[in-house]
N, C-alpha and C. Protein backbone atom coordinates (compact mmCIF):
# COMPACT_ATOMS: atom_id res chain seq x y z
N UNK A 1 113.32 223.75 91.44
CA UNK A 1 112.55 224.20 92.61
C UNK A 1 111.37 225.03 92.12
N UNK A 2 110.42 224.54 92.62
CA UNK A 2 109.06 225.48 92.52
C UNK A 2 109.20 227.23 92.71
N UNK A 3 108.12 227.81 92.06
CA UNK A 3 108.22 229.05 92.62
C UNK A 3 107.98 229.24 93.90
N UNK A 4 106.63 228.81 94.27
CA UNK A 4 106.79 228.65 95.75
C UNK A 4 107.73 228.05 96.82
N UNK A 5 108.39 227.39 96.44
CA UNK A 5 109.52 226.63 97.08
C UNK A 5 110.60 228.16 97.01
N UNK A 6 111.07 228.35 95.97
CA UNK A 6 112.12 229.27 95.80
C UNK A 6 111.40 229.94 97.05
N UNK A 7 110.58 230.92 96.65
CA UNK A 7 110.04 231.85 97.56
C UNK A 7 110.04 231.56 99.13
N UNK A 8 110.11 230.88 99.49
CA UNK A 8 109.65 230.45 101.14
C UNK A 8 111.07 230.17 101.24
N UNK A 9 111.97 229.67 100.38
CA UNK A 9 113.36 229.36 100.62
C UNK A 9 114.03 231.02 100.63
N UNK A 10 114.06 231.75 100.27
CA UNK A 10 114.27 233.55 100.04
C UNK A 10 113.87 233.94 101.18
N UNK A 11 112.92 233.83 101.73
CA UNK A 11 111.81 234.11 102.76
C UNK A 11 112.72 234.01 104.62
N UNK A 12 113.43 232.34 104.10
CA UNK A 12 113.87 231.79 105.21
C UNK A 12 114.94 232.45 105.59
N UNK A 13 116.23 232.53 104.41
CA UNK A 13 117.42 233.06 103.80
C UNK A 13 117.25 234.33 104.60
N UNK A 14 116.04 235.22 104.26
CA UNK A 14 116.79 236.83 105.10
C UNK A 14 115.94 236.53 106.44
N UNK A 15 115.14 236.35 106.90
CA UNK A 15 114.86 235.70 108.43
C UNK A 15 116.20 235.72 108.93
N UNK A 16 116.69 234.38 108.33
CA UNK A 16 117.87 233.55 109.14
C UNK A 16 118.97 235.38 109.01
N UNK A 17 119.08 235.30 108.26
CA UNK A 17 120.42 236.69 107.67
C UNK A 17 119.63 238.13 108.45
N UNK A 18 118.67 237.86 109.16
CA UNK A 18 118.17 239.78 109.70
C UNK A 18 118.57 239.54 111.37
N UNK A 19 118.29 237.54 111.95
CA UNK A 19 118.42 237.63 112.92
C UNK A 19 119.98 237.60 113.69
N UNK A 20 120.68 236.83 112.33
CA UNK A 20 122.85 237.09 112.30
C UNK A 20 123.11 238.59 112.50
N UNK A 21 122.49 239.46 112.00
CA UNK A 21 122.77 241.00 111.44
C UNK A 21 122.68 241.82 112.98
N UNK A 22 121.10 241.07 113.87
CA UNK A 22 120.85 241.71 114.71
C UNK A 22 121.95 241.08 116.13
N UNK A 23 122.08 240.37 115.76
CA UNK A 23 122.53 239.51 117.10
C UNK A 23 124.16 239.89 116.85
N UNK A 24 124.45 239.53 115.57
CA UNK A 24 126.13 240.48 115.23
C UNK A 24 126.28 242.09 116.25
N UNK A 25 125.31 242.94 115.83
CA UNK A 25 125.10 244.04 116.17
C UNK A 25 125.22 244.32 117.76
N UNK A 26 124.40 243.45 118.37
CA UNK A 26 124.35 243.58 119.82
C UNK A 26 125.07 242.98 120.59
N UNK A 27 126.00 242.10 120.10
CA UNK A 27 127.01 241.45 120.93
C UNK A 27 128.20 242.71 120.42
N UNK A 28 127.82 243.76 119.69
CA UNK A 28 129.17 244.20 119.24
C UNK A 28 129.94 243.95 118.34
N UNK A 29 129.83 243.09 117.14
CA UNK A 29 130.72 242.32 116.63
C UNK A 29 130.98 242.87 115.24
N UNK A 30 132.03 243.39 114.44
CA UNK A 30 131.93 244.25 113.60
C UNK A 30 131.68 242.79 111.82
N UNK A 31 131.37 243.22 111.03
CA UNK A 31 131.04 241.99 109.98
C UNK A 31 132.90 241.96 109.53
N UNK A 32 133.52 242.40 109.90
CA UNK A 32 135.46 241.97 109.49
C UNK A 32 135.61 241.06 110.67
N UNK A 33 134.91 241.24 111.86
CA UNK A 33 135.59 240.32 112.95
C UNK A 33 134.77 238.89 112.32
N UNK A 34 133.86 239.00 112.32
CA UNK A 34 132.62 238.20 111.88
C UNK A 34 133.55 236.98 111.01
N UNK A 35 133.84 237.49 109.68
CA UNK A 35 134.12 237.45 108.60
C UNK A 35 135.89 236.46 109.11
N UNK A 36 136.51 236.78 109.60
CA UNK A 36 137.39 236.90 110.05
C UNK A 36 137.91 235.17 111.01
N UNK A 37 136.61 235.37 112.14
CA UNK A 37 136.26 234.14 112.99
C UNK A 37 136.00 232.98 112.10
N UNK A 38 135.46 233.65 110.89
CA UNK A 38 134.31 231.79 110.50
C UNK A 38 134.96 231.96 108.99
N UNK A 39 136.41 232.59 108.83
CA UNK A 39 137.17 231.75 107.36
C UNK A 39 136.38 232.00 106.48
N UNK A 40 135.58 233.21 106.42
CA UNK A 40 135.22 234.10 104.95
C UNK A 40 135.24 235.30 104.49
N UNK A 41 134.69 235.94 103.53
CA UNK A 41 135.07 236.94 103.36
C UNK A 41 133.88 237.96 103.87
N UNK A 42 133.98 239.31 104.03
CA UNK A 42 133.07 240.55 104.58
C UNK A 42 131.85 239.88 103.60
N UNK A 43 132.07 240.19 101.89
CA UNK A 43 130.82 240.21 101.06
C UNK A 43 130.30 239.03 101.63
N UNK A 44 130.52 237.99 101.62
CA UNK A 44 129.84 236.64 102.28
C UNK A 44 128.90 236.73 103.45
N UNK A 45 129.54 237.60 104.23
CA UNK A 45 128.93 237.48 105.39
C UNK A 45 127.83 238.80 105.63
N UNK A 46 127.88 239.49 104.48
CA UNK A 46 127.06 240.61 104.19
C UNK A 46 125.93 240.02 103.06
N UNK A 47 126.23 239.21 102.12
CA UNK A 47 125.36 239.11 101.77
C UNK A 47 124.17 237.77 102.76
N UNK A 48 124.94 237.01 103.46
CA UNK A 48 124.34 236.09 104.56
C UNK A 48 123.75 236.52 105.13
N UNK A 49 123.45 238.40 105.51
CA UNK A 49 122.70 238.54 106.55
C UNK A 49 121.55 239.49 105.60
N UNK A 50 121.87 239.47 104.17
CA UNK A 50 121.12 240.36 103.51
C UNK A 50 119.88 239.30 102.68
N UNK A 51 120.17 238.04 103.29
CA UNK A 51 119.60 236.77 102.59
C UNK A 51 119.98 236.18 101.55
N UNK A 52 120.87 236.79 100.84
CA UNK A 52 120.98 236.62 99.41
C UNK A 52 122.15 235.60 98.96
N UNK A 53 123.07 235.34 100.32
CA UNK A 53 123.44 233.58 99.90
C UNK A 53 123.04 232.58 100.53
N UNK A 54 123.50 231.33 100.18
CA UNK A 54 123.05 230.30 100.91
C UNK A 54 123.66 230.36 102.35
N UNK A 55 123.03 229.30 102.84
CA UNK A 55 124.00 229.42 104.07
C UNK A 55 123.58 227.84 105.09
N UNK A 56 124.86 227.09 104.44
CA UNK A 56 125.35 225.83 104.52
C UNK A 56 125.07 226.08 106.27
N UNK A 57 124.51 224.88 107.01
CA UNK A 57 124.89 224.38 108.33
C UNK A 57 125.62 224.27 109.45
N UNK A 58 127.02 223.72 108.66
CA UNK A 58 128.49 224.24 109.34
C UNK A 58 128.89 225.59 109.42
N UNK A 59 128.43 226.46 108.26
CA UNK A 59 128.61 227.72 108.40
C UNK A 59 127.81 228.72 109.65
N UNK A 60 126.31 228.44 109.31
CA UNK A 60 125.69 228.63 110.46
C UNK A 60 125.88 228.06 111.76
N UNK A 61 126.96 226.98 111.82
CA UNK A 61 127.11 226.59 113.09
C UNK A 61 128.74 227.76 113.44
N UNK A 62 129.42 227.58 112.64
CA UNK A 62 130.56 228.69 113.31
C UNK A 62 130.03 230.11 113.69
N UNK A 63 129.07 230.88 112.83
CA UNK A 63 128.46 231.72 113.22
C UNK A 63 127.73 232.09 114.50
N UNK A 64 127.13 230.59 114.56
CA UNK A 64 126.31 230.10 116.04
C UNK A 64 127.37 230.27 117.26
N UNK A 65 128.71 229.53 116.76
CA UNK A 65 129.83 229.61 117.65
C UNK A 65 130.49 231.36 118.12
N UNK A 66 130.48 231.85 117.08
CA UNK A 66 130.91 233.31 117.50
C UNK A 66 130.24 234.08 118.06
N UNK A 67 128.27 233.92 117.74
CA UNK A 67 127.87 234.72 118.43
C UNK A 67 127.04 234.23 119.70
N UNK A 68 127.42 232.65 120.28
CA UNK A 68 127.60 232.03 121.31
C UNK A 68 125.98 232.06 121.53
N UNK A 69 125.01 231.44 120.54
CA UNK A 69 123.95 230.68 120.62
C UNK A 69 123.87 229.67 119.59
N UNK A 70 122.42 228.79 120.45
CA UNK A 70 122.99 227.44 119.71
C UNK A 70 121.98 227.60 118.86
N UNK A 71 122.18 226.63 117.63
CA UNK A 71 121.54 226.59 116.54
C UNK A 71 120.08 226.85 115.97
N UNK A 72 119.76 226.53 117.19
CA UNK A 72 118.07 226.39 117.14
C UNK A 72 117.56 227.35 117.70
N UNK A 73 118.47 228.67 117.80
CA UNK A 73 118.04 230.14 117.88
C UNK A 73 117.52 230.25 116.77
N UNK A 74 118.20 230.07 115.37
CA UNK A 74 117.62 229.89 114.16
C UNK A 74 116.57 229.39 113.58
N UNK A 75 116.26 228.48 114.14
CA UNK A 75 114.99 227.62 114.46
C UNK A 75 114.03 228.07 114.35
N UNK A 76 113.62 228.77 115.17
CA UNK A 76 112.30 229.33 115.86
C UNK A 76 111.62 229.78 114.55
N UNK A 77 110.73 229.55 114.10
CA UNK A 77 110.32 230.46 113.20
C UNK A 77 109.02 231.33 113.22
N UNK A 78 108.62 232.49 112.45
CA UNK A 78 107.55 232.89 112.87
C UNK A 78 106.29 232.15 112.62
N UNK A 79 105.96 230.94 111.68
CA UNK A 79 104.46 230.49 111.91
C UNK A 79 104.52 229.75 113.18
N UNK A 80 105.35 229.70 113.97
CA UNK A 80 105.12 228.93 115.18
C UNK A 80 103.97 229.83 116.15
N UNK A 81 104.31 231.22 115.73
CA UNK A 81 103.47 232.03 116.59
C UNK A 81 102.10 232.61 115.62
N UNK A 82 101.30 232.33 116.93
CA UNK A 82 99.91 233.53 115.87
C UNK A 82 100.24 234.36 115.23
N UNK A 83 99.60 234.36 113.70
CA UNK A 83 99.50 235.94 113.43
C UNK A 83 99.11 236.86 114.01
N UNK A 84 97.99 237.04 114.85
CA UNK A 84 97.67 238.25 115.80
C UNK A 84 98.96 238.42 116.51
N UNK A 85 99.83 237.57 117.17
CA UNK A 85 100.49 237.92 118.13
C UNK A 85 101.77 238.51 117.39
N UNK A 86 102.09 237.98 116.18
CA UNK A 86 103.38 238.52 115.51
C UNK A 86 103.84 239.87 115.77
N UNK A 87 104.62 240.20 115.83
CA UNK A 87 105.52 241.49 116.23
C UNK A 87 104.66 242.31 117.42
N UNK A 88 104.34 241.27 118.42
CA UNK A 88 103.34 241.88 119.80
C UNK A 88 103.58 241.28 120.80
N UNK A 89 103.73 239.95 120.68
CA UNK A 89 102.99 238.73 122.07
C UNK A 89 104.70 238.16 122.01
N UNK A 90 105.57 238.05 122.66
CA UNK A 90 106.37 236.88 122.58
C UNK A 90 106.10 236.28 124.33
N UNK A 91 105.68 234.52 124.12
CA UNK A 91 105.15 233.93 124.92
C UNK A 91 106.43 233.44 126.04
N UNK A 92 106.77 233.00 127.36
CA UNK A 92 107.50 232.77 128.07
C UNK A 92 108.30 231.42 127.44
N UNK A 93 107.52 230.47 126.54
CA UNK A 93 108.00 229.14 126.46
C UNK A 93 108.87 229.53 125.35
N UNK A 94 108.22 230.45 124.54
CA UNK A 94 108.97 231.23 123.06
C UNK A 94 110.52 231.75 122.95
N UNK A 95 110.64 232.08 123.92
CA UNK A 95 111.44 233.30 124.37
C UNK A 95 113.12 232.95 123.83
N UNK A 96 113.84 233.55 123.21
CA UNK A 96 114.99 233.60 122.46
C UNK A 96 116.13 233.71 123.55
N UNK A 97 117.16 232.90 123.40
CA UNK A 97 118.06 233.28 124.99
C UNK A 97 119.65 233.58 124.38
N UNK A 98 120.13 234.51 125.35
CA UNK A 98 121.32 234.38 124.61
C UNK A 98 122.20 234.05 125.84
N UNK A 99 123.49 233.18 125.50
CA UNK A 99 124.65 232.95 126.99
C UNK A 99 125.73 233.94 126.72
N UNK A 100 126.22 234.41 127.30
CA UNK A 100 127.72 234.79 126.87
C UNK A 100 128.26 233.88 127.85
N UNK A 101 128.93 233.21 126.55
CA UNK A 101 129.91 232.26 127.45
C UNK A 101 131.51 232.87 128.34
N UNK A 102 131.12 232.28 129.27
CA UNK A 102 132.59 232.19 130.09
C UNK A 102 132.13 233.56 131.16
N UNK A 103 131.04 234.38 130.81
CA UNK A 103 130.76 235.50 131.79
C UNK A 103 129.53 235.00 132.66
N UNK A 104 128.86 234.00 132.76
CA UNK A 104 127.58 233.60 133.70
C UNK A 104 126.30 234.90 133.56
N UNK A 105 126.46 235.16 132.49
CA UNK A 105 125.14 235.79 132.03
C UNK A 105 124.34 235.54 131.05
N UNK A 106 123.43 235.45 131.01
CA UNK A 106 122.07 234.90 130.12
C UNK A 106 120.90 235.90 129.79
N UNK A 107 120.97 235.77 129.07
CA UNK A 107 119.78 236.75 128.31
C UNK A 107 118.90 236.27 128.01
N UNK A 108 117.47 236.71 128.24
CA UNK A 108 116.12 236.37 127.37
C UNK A 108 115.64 237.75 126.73
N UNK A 109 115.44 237.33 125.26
CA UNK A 109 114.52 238.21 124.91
C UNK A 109 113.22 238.59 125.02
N UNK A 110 112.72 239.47 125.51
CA UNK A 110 111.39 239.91 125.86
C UNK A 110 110.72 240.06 124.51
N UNK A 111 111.10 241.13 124.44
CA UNK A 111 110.48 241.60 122.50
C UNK A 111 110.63 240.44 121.66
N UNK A 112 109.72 241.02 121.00
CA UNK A 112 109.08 240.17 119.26
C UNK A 112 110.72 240.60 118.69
N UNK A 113 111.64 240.92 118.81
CA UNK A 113 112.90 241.37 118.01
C UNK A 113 114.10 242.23 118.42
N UNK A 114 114.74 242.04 117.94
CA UNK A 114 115.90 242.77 118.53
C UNK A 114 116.42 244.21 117.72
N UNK A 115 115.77 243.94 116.33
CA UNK A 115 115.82 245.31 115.38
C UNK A 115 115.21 246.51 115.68
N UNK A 116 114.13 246.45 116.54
CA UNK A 116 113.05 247.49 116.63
C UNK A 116 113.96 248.72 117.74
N UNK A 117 113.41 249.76 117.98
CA UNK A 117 113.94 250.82 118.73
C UNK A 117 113.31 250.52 120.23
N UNK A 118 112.75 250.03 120.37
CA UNK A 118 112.51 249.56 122.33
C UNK A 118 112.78 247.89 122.02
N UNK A 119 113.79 247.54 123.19
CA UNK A 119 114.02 246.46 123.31
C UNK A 119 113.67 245.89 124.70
N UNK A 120 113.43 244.80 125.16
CA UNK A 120 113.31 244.22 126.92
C UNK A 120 113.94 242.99 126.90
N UNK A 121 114.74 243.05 127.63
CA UNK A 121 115.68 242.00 127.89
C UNK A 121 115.59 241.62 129.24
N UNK A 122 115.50 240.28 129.99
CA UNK A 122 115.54 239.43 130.60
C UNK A 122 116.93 239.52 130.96
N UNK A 123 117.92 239.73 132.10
CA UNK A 123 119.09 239.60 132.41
C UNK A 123 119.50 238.58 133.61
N UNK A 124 120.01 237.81 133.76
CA UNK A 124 120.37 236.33 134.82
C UNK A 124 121.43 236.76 135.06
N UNK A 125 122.38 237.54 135.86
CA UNK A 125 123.63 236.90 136.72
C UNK A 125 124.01 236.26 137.51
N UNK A 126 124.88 235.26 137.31
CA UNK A 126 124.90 234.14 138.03
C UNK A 126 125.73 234.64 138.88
N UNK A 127 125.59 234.24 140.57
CA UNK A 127 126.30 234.64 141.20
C UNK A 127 128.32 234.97 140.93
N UNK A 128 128.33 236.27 141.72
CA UNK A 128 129.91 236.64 141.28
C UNK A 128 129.82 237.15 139.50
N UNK A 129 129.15 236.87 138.25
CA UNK A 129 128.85 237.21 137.14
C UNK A 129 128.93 238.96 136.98
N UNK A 130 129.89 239.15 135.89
CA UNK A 130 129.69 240.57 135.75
C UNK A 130 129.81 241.02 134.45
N UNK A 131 129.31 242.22 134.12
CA UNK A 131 129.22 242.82 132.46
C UNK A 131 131.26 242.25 132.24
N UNK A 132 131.55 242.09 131.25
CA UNK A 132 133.05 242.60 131.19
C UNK A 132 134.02 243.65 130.90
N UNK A 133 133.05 245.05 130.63
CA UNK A 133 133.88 245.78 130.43
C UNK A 133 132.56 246.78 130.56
N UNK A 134 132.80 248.29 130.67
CA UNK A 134 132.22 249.55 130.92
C UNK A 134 131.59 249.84 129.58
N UNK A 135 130.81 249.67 129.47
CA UNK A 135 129.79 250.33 128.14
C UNK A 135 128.94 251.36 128.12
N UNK A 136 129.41 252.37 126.61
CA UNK A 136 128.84 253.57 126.42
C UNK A 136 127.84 253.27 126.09
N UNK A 137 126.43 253.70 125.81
CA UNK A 137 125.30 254.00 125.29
C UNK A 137 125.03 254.36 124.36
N UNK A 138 124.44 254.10 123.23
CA UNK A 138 123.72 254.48 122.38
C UNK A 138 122.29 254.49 122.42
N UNK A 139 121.56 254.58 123.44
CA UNK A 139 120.49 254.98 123.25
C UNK A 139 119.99 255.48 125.38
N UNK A 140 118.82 255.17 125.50
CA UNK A 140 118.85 255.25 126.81
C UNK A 140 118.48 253.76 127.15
N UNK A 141 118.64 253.71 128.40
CA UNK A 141 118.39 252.07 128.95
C UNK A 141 117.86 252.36 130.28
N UNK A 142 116.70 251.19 130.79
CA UNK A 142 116.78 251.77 132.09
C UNK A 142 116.24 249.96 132.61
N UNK A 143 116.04 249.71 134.12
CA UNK A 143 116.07 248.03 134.76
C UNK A 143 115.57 248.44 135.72
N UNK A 144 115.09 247.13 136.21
CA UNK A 144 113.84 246.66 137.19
C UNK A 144 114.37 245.38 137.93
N UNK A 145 114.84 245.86 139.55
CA UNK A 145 115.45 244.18 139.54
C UNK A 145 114.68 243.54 140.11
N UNK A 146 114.64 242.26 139.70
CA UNK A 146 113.78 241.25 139.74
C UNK A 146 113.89 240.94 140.75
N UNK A 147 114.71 240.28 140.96
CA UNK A 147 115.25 239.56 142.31
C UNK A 147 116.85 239.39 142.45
N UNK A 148 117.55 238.94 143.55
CA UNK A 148 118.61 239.33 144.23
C UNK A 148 119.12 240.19 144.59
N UNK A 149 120.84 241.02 143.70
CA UNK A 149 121.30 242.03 144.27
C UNK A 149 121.78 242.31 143.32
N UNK A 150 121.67 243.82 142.25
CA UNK A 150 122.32 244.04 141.38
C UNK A 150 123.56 245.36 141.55
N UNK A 151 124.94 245.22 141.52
CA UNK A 151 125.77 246.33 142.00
C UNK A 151 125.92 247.09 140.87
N UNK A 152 125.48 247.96 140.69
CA UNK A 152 125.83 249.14 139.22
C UNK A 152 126.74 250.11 139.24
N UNK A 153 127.66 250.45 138.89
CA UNK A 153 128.63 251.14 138.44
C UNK A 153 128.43 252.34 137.41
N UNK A 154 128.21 253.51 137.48
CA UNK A 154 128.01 254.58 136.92
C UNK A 154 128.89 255.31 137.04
N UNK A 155 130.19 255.35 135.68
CA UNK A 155 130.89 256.29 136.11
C UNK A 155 131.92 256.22 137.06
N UNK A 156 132.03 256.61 138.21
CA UNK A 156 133.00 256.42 139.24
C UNK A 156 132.03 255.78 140.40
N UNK A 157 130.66 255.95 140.66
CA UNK A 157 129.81 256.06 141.33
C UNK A 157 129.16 254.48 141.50
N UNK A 158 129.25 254.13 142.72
CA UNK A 158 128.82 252.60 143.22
C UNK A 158 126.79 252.56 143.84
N UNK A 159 126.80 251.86 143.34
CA UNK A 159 125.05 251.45 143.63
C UNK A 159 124.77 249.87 143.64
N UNK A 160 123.91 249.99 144.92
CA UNK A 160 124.00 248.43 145.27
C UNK A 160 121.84 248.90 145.40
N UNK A 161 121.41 247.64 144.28
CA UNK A 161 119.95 247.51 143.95
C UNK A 161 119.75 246.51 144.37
N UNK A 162 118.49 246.29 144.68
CA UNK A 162 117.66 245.21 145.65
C UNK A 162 116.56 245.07 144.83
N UNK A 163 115.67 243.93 144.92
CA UNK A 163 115.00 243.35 144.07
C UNK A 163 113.41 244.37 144.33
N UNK A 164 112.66 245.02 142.97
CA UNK A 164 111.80 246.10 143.17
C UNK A 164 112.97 247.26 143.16
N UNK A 165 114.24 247.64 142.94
CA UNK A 165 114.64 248.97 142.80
C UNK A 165 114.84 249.11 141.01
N UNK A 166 114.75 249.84 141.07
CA UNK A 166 114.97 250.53 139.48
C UNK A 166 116.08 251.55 139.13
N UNK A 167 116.96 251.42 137.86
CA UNK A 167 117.68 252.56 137.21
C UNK A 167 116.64 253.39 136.24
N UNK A 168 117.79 254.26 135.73
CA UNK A 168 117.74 254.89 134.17
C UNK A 168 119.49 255.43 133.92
N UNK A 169 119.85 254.63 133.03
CA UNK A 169 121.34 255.08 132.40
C UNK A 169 120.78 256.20 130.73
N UNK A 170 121.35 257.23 131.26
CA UNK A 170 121.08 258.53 130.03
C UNK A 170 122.01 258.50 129.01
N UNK A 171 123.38 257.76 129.42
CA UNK A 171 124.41 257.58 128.31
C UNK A 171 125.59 258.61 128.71
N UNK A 172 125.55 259.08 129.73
CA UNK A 172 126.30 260.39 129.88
C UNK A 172 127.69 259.81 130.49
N UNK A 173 127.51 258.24 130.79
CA UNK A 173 128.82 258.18 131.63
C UNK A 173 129.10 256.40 131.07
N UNK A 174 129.93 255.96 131.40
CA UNK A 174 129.76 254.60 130.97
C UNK A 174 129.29 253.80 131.91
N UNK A 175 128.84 252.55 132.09
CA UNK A 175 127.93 251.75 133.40
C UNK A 175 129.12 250.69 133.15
N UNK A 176 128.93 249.54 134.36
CA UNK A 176 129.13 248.22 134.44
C UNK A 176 127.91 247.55 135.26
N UNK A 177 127.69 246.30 135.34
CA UNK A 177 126.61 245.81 136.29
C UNK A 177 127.41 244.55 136.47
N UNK A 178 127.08 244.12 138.22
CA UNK A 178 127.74 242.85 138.38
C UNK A 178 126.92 242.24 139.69
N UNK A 179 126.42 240.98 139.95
CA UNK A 179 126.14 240.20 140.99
C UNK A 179 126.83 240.28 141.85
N UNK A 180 127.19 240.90 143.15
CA UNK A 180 127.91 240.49 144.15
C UNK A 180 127.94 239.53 145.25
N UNK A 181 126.35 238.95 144.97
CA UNK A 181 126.01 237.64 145.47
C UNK A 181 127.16 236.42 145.59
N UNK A 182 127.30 235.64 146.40
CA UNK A 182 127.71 234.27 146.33
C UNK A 182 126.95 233.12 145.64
N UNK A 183 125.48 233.62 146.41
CA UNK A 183 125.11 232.35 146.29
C UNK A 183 123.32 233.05 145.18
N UNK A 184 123.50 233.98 145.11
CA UNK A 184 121.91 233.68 144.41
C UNK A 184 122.04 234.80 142.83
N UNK A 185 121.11 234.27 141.99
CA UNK A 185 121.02 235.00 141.08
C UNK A 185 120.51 236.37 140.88
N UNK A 186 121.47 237.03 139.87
CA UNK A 186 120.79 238.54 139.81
C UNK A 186 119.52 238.49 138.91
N UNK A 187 118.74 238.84 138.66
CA UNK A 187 117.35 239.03 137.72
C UNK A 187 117.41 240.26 137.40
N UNK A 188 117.40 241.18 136.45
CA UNK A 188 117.05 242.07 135.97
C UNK A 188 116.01 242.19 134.31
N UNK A 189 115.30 243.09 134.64
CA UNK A 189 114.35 243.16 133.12
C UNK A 189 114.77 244.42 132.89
N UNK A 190 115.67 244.53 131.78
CA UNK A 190 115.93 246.06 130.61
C UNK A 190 114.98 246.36 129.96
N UNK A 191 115.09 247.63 129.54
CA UNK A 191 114.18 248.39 128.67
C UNK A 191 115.71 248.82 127.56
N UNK A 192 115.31 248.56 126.87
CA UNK A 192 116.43 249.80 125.95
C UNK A 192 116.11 250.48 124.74
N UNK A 193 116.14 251.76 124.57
CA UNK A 193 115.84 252.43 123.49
C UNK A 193 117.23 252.43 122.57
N UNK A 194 116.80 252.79 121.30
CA UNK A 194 118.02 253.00 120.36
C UNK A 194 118.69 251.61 120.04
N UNK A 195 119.96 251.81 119.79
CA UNK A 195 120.73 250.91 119.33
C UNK A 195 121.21 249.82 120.52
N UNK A 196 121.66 248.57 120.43
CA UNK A 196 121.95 247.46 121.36
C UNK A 196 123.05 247.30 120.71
């Protein structure tokens, strides 16, 4: 292999291994569970996200499987986008999605990345769709609902949002969010500081 070849192949390697690391991270997923799901070991899956092994197809597809996007999340690469726009512009057609399966929620990424300290996330609940469990904060977060009806849970404390109302969660209590709709989707756009 060429030097240049090597190089752009290295190049690809921690791309592919920064966007496993980030997406591990924000679904929650510790690198033993990781490791664990897809029949290898921690170092494997540490050095996979550090670029520094290969990383066979099938492998990236169980990975794909655990952290429940499809392959061609991987895909995307950055010369697809302008250099001016790199780590600035991410375009609507661009946009990175994530499902959690079996909960009817969908994610788009707003931001150029998911590593950086402000994040914007795109949130879809599909009618009846809800977070699955009460989550603490690590950073602050705050939403804008788009459209439908978003019911928020703060704590002990019930809030029913309408499309144009807005939060801010400070971290002080744990949240849930859920569609109580039948029939129409929740829309929300996050902001989140800190960690995901």
């Amino acid at each position: 292999m060429s030097s240049n070849k090597k190089e752009a192949a290295d190049s690809e390697n921690l791309r592919i291994g920064r966007q496993i690391r980030d997406l591990r991270k924000a679904k929650g997923i510790t690198l033993t569970q990781m490791a664990e799901t897809i029949q290898r070991s921690v170092g494997y899956v540490s050095q996979v996200e550090r670029g520094v092994s290969a990383l066979p197809i099938p492998v990236l597809q169980s990975i794909c499987d655990v952290l429940g996007v499809q392959i061609s999340w991987f895909f995307h690469t950055d010369s697809e986008v302008p250099m001016d726009e790199l780590n600035h512009i991410v375009r609507k057609e661009s946009r990175r999605s994530l499902n959690f399966s079996g909960t009817g929620i969908r994610e788009e990424l707003l931001s150029p990345k998911l590593s950086g300290q402000l994040k914007m996330i795109l949130t879809t609940f599909a009618p009846g769709a809800k977070s699955s469990e009460s989550r603490e904060l690590k950073g602050e977060e705050g939403g804008l609902v788009q459209s439908g009806t978003l019911e928020l849970m703060i704590g002990e404390k019930r809030f029913v949002l309408n499309p144009g109302d807005s939060f801010v969660l400070t971290g002080e209590e744990p949240y849930r969010a859920s569609n109580p709709s039948e029939t129409e989707d929740a829309v929300v756009v996050w902001t989140i500081s800190g960690g995901y």
